[in-house]
C-alpha atoms as a PDB file:
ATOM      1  CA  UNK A   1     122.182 109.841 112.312  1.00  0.00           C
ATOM      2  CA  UNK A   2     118.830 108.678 112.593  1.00  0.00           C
ATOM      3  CA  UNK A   3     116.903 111.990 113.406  1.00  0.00           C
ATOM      4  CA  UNK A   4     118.936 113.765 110.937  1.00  0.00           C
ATOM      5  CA  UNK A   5     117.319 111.457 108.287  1.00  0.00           C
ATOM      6  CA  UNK A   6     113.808 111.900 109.168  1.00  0.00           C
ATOM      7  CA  UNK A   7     114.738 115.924 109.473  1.00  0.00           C
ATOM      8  CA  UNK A   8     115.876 115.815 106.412  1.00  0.00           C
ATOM      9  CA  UNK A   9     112.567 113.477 105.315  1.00  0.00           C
ATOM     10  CA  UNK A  10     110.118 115.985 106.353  1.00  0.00           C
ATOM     11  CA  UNK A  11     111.774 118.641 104.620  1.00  0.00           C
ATOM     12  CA  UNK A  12     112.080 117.257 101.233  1.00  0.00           C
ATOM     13  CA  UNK A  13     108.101 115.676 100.952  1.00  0.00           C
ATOM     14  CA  UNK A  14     106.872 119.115 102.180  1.00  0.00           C
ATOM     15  CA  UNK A  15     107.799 122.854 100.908  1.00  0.00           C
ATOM     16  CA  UNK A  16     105.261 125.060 101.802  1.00  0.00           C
ATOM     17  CA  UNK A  17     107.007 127.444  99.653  1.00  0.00           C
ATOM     18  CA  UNK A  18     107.150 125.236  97.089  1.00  0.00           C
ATOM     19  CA  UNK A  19     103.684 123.551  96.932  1.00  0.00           C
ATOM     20  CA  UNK A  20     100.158 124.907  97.090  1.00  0.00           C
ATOM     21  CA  UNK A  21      98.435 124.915 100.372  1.00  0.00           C
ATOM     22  CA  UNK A  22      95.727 122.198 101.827  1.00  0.00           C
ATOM     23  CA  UNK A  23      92.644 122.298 100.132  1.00  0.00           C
ATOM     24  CA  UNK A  24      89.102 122.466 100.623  1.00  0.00           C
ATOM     25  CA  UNK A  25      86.979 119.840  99.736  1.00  0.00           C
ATOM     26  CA  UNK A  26      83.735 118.366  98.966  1.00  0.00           C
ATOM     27  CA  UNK A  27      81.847 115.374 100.815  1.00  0.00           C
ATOM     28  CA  UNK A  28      83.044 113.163  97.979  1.00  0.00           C
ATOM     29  CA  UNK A  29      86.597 112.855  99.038  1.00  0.00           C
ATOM     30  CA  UNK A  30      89.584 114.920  99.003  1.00  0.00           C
ATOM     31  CA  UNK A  31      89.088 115.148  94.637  1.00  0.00           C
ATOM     32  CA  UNK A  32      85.568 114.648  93.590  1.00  0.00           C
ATOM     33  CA  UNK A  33      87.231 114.843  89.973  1.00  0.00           C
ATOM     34  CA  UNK A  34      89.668 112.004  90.670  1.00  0.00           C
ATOM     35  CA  UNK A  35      86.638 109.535  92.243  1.00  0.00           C
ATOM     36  CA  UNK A  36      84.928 110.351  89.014  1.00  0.00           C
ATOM     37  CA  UNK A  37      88.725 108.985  86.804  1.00  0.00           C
ATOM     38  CA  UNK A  38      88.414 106.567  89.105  1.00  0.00           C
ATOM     39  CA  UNK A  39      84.864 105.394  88.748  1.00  0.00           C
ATOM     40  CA  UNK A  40      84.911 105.130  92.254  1.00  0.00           C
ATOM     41  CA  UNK A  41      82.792 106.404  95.522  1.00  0.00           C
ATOM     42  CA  UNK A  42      83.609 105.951  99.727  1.00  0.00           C
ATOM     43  CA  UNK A  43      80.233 103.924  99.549  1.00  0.00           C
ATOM     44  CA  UNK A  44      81.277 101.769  96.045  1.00  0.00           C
ATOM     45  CA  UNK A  45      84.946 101.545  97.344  1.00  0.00           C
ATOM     46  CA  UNK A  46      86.514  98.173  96.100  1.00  0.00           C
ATOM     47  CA  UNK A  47      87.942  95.790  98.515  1.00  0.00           C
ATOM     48  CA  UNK A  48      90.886  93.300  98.174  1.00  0.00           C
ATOM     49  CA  UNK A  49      93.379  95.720  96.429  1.00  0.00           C
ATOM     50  CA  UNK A  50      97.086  97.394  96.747  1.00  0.00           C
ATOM     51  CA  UNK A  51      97.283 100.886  95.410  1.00  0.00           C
ATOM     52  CA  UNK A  52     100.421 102.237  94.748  1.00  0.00           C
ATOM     53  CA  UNK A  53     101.080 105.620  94.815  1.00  0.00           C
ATOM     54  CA  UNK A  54     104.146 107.098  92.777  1.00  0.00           C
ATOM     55  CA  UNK A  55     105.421 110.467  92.570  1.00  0.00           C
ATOM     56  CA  UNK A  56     108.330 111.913  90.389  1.00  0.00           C
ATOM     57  CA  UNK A  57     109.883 115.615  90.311  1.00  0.00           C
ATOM     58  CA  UNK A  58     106.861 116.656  91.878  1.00  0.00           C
ATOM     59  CA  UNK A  59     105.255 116.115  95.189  1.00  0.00           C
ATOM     60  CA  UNK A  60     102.329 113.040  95.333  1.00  0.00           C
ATOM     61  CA  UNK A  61     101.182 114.444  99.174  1.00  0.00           C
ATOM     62  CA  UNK A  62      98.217 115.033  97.617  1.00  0.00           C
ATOM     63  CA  UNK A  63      97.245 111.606  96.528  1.00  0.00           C
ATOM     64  CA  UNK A  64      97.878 110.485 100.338  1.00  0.00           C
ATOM     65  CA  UNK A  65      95.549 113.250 101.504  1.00  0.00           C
ATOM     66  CA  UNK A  66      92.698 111.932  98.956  1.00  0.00           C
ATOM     67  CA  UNK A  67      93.582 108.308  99.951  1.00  0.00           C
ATOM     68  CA  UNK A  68      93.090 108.901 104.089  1.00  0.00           C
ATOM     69  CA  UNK A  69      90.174 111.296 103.661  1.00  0.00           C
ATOM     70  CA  UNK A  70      88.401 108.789 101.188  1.00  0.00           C
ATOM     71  CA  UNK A  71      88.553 105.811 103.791  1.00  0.00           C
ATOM     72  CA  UNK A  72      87.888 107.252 106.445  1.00  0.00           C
ATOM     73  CA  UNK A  73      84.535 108.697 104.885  1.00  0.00           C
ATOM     74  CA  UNK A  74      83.903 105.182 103.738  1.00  0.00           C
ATOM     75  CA  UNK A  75      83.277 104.354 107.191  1.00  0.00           C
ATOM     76  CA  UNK A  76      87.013 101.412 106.489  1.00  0.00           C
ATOM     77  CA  UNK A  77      89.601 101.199 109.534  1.00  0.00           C
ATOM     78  CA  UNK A  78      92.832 102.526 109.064  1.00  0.00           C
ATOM     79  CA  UNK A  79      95.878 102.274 110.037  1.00  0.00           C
ATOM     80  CA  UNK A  80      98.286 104.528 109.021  1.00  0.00           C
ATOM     81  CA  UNK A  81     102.184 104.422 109.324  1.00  0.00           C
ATOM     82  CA  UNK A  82     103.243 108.172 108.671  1.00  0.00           C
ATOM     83  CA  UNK A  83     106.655 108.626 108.188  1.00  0.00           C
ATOM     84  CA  UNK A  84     107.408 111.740 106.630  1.00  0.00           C
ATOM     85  CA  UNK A  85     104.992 113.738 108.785  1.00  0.00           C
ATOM     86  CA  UNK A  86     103.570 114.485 112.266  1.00  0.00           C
ATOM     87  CA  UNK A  87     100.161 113.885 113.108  1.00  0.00           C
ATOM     88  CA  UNK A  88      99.160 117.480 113.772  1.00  0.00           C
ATOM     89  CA  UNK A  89     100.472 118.382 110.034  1.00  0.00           C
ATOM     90  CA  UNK A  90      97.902 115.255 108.948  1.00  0.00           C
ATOM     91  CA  UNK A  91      95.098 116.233 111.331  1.00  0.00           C
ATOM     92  CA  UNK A  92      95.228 120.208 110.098  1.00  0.00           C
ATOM     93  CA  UNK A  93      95.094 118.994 106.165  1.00  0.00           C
ATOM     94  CA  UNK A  94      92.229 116.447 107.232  1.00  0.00           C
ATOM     95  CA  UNK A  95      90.084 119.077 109.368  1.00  0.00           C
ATOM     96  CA  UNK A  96      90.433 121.611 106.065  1.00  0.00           C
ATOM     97  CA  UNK A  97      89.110 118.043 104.050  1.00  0.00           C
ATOM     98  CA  UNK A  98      86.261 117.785 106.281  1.00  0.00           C
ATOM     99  CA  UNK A  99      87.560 115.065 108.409  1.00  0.00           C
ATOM    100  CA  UNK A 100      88.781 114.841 111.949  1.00  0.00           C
ATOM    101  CA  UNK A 101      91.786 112.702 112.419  1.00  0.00           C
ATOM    102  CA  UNK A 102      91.601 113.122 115.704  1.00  0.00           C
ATOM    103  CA  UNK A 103      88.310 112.571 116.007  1.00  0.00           C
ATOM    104  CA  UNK A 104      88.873 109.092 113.513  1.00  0.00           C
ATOM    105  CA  UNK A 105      91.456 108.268 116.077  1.00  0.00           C
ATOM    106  CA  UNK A 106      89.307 109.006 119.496  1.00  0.00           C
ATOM    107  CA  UNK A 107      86.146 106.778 118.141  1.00  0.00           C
ATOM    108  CA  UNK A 108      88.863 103.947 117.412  1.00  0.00           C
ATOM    109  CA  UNK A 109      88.364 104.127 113.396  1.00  0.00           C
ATOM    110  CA  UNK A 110      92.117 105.488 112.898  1.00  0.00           C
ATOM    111  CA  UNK A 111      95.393 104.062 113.941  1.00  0.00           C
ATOM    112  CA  UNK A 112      98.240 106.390 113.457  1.00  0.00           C
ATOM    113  CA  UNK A 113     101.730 105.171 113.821  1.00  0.00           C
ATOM    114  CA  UNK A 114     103.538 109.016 113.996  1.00  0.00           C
ATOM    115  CA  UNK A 115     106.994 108.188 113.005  1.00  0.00           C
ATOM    116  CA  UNK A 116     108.622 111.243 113.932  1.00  0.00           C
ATOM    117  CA  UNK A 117     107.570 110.550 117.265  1.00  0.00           C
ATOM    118  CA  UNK A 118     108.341 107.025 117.271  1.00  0.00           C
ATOM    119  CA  UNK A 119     111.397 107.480 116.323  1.00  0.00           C
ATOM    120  CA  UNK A 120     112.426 109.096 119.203  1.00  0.00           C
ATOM    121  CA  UNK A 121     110.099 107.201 121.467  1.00  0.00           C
ATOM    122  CA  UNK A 122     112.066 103.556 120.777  1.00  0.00           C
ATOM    123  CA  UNK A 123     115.396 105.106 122.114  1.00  0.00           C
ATOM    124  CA  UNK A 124     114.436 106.373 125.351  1.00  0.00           C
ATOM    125  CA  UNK A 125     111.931 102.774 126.027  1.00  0.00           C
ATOM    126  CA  UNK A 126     113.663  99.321 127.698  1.00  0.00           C
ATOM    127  CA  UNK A 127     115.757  97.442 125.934  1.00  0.00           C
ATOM    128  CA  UNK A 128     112.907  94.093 126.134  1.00  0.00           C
ATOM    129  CA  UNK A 129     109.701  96.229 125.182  1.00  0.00           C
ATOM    130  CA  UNK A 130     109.186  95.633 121.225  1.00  0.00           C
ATOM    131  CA  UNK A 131     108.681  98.424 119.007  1.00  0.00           C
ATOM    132  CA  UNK A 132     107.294  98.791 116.041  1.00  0.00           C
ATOM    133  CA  UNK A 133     110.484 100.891 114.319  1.00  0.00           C
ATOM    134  CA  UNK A 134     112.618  98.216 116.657  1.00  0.00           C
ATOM    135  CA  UNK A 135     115.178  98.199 113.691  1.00  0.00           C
ATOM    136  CA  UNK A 136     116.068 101.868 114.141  1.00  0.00           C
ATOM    137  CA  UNK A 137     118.502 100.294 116.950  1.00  0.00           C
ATOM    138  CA  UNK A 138     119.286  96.994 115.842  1.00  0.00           C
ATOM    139  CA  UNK A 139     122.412  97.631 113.518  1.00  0.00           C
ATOM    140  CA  UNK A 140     121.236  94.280 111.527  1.00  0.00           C
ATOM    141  CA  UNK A 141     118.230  94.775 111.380  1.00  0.00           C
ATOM    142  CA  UNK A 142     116.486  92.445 108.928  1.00  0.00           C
ATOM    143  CA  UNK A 143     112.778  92.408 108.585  1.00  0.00           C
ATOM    144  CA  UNK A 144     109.949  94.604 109.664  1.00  0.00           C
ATOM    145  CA  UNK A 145     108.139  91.934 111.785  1.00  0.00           C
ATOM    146  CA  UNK A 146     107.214  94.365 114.548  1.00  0.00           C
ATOM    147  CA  UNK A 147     105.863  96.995 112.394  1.00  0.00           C
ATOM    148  CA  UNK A 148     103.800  93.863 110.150  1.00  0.00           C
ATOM    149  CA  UNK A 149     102.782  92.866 113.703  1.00  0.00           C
ATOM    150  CA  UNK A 150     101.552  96.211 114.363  1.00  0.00           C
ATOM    151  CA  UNK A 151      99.533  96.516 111.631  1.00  0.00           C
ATOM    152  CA  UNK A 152      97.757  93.370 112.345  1.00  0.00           C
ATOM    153  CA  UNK A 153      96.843  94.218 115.667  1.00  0.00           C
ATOM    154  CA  UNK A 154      95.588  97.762 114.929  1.00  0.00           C
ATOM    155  CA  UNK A 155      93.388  96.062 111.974  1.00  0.00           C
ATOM    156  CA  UNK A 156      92.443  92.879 113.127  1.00  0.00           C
ATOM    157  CA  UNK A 157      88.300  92.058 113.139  1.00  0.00           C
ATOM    158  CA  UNK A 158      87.179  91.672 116.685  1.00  0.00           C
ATOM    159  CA  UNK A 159      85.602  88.578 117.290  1.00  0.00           C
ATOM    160  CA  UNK A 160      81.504  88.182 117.815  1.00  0.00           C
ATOM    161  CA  UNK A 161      78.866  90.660 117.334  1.00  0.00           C
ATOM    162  CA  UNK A 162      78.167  93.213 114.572  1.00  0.00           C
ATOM    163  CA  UNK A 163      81.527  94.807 112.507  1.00  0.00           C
ATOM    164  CA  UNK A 164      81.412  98.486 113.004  1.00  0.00           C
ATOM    165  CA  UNK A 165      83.645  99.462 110.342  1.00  0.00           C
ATOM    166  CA  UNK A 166      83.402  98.667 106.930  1.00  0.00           C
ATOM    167  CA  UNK A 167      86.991  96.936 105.678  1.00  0.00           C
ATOM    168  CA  UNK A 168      90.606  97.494 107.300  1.00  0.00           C
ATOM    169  CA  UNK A 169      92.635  99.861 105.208  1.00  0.00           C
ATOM    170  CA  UNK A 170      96.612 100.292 105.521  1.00  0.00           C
ATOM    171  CA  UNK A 171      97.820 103.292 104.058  1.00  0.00           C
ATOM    172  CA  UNK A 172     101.724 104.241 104.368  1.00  0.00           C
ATOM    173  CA  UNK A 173     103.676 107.406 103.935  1.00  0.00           C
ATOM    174  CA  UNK A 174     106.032 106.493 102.750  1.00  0.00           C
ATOM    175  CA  UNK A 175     107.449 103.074 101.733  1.00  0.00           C
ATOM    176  CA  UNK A 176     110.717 104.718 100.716  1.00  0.00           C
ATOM    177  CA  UNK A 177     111.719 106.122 103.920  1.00  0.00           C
ATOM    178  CA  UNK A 178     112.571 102.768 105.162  1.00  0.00           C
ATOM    179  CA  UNK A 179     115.117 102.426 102.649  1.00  0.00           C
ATOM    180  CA  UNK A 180     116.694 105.707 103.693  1.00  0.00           C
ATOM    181  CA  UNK A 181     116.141 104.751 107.176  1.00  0.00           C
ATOM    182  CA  UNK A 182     118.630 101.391 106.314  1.00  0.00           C
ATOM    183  CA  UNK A 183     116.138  98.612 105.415  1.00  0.00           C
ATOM    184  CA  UNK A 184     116.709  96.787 102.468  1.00  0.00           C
ATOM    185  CA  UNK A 185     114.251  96.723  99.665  1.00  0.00           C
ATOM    186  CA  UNK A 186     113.195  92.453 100.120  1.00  0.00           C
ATOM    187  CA  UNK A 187     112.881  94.011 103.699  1.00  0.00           C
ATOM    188  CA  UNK A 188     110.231  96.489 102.627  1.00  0.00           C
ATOM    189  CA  UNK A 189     108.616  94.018 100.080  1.00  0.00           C
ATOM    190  CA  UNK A 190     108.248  90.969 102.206  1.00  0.00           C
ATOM    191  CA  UNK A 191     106.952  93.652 104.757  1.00  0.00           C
ATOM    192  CA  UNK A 192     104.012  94.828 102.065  1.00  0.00           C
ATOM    193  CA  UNK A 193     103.601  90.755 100.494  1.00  0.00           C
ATOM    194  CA  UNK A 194     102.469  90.100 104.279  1.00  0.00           C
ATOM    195  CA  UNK A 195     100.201  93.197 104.823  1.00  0.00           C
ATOM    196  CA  UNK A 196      99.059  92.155 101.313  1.00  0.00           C
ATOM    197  CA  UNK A 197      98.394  89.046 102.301  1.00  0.00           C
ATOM    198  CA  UNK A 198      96.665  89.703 105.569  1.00  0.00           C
ATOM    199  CA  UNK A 199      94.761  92.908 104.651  1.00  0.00           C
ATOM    200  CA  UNK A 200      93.874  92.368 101.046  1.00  0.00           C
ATOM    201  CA  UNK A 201      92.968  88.361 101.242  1.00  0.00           C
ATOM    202  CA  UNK A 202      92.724  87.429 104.320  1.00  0.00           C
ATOM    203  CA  UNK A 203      90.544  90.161 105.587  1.00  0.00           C
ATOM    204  CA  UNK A 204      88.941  91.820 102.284  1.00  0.00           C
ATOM    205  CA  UNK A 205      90.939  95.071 102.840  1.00  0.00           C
ATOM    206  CA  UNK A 206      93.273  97.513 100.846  1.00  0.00           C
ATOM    207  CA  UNK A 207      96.712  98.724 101.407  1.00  0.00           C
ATOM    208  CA  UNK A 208      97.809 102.103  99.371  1.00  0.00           C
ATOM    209  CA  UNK A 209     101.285 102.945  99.783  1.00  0.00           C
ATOM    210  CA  UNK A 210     103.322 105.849  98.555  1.00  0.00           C
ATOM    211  CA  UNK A 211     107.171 105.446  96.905  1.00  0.00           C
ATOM    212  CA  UNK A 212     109.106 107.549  95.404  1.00  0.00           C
ATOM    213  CA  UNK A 213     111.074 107.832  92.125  1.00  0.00           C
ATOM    214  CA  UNK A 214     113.902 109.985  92.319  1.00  0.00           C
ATOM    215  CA  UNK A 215     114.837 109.231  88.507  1.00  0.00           C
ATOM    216  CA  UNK A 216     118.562 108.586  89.762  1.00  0.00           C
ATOM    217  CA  UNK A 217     120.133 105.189  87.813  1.00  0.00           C
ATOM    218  CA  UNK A 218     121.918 104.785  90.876  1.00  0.00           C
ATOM    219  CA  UNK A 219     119.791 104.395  93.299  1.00  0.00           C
ATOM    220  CA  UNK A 220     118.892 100.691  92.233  1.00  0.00           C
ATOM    221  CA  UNK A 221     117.689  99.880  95.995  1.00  0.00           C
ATOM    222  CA  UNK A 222     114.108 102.163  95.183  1.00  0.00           C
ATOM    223  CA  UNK A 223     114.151 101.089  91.645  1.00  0.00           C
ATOM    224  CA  UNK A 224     113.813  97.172  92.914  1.00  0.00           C
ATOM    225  CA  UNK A 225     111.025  98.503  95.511  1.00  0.00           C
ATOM    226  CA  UNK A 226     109.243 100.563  93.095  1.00  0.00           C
ATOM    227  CA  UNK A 227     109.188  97.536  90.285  1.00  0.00           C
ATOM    228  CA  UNK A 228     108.328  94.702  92.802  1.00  0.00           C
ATOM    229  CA  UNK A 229     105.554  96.755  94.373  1.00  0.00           C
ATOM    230  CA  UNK A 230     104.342  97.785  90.225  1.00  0.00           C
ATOM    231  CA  UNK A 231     103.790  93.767  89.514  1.00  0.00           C
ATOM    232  CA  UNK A 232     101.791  93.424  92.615  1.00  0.00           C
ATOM    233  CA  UNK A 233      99.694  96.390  92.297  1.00  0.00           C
ATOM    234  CA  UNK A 234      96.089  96.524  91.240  1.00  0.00           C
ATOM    235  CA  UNK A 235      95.966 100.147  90.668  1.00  0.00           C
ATOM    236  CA  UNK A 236      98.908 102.609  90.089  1.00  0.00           C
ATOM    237  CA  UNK A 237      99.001 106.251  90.360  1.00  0.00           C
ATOM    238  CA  UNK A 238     101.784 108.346  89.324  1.00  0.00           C
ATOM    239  CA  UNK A 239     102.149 111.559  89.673  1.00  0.00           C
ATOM    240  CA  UNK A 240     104.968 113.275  87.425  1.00  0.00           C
ATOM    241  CA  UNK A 241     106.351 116.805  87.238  1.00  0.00           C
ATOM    242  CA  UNK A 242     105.804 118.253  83.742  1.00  0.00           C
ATOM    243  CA  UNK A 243     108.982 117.835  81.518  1.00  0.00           C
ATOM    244  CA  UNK A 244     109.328 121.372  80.192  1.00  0.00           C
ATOM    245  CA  UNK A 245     109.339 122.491  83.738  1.00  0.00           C
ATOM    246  CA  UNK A 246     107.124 124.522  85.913  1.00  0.00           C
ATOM    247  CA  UNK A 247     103.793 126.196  84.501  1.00  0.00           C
ATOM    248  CA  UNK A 248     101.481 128.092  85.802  1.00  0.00           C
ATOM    249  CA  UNK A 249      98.219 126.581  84.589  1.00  0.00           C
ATOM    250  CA  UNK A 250      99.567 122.440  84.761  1.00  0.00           C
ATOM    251  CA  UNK A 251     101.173 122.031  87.990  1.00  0.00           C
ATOM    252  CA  UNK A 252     101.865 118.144  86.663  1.00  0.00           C
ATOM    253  CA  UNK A 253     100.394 114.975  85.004  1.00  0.00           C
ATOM    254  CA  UNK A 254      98.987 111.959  86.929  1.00  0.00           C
ATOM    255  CA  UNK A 255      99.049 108.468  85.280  1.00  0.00           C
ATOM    256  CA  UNK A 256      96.711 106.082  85.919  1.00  0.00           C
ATOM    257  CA  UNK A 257      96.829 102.284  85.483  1.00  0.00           C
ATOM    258  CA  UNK A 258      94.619  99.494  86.520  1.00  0.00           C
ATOM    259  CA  UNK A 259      95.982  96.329  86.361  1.00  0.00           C
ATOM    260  CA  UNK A 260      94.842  92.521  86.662  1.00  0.00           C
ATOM    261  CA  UNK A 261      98.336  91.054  87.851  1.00  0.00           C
ATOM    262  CA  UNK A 262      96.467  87.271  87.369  1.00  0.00           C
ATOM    263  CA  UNK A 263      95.337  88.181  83.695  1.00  0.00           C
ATOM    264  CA  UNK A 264      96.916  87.724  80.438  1.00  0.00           C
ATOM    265  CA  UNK A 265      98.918  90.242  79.080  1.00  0.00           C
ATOM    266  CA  UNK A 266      96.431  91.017  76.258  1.00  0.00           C
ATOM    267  CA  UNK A 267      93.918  91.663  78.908  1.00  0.00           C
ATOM    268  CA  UNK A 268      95.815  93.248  81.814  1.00  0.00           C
ATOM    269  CA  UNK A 269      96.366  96.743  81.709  1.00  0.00           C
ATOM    270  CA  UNK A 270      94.213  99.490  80.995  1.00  0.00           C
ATOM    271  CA  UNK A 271      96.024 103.444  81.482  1.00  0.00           C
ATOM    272  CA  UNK A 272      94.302 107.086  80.920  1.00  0.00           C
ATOM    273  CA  UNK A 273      96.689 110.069  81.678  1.00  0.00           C
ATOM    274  CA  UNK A 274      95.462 113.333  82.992  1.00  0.00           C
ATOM    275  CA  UNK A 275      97.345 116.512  83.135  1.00  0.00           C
ATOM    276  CA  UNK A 276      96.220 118.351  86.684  1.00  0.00           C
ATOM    277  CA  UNK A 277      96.170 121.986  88.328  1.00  0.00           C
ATOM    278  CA  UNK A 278      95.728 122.527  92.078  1.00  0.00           C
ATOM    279  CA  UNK A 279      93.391 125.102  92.818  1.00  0.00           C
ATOM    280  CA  UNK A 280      92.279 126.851  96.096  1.00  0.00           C
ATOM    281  CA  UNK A 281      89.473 123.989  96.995  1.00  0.00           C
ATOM    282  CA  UNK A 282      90.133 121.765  93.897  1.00  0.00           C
ATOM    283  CA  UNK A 283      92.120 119.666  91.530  1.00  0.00           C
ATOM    284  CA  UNK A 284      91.202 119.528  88.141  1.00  0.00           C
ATOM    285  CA  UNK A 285      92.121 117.239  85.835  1.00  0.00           C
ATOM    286  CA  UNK A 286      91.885 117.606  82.237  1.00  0.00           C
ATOM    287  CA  UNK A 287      93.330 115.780  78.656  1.00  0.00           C
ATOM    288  CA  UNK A 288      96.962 116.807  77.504  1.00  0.00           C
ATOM    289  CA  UNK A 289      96.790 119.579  75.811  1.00  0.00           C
ATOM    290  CA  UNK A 290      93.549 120.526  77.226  1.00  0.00           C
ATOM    291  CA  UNK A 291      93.892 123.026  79.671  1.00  0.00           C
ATOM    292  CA  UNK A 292      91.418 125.728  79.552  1.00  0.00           C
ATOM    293  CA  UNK A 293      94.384 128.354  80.120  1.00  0.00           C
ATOM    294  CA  UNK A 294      95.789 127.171  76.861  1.00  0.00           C
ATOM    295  CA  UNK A 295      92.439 127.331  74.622  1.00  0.00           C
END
């Protein structure tokens, strides 16, 4: 059943036993190391780009944390489709970040779309009132319209006078619920090639979603999401568990890759990869091999 999926949803992406706790952070962002991999700032934040976020036998939270906190200090609107979480669980990590969700949300600079809530909500609403997670009770469901038209509404430029926010942002968490929640993966694709098109081109925006890789051969639904959404993507992220296993001092290693999807090959790609350690109030990143533990 539906609410058994999201249970089970909520329980996998988050372990408190199994995952350090919120952190701390500087006015820079949720990682002032990661900005600086990045060569990136909330005031010299590029515009016009997907980010995809990608996490494999380890949890990638963290990069969604970074991601919200980072545009929201950039002064960008966002709307943000949580799917894995509840608002309050968002709110409590952003108020340790230095940022008010709530707050964001009051002012008008943050549209949430709580999916544990709506879930529930779109059973118990009539029949002829659209919803964004309509599908959840359609048994043929085929597109996402409603929650693309959602999205457009919560980001769309108000007409006349001065923009108060900087660029719309969409940032989802996470793409590959919808496939365990019964879309298809052309579903979830022509869902992001509109928001792409919209947010990114149309309006100068970004969209950063999260999928994951669960390594399984089988499961060739994600594996079509998580390669259609690669060739699009400007900028990749991937967060991987450490192949030996767990350590102490390298919780995992994050891959990054900027890519020009219009360029020649020659030209295109350009990747760095960083082994990483969560700390009480920071993340630091460091060279394979590198970590000061270890020298």
């Amino acid at each position: 059943m539906w609410w058994v999926l999201l249970s089970s949803l909520r329980c996998i992406h988050y372990s408190p036993s199994s995952h350090p706790a919120p952190l701390c952070v500087p006015e820079l962002g949720m990682f002032p190391e990661l900005n600086n991999l990045l060569n990136t700032s909330p005031e010299g934040a590029e515009q016009g780009k997907l980010t995809l976020l990608c996490d494999a036998k380890t949890d990638g939270s963290f990069l969604v944390h970074h991601f919200l906190s980072f545009y929201l200090k950039a002064n960008c609107k966002v709307c943000f489709v949580a799917l894995v979480q509840s608002f309050s669980h968002y709110n409590i990590v952003g108020q340790k970040l230095g940022v008010s969700l709530t707050a964001a949300r009051e002012r008008g600079q943050l549209v949430v779309l709580e999916g544990l809530k709506s879930a529930v909500d779109v059973f118990f609403q009539p029949q002829e009132e659209p919803h964004p997670l309509q599908f959840l009770r359609e048994a043929n469901a085929g597109d996402l319209q409603l929650l693309y038209a959602f999205v457009r509404d919560a980001l769309e430029p108000v007409d006349g006078g001065e923009a108060v926010w900087r660029c719309p942002v969409l940032l989802v968490d996470d793409l590959s619920a919808l496939l365990s929640l019964g879309m298809g993966p052309v579903a979830v694709l022509d869902f992001v090639h509109y928001c792409r098109a919209t947010v990114c081109r149309e309006w100068k925006g970004n969209v950063v979603v999260l999928v994951h890789d669960s390594g399984d051969a089988e499961d060739e639904e994600n594996d079509v999401l998580l390669n259609g959404l690669s060739h699009q993507s400007h900028l990749i992220l991937r967060a991987e568990g450490l192949a030996t296993g767990f350590c102490k001092d390298v919780h995992g290693q994050l891959r990054i890759l900027w890519r020009r999807p219009l360029q020649p090959t020659a030209h295109r790609d350009r990747n760095l990869t960083y082994q990483y350690k969560i700390q009480d109030k920071s993340v630091s990143f460091f060279a394979k091999g590198m970590s000061p533990a270890v020298l």
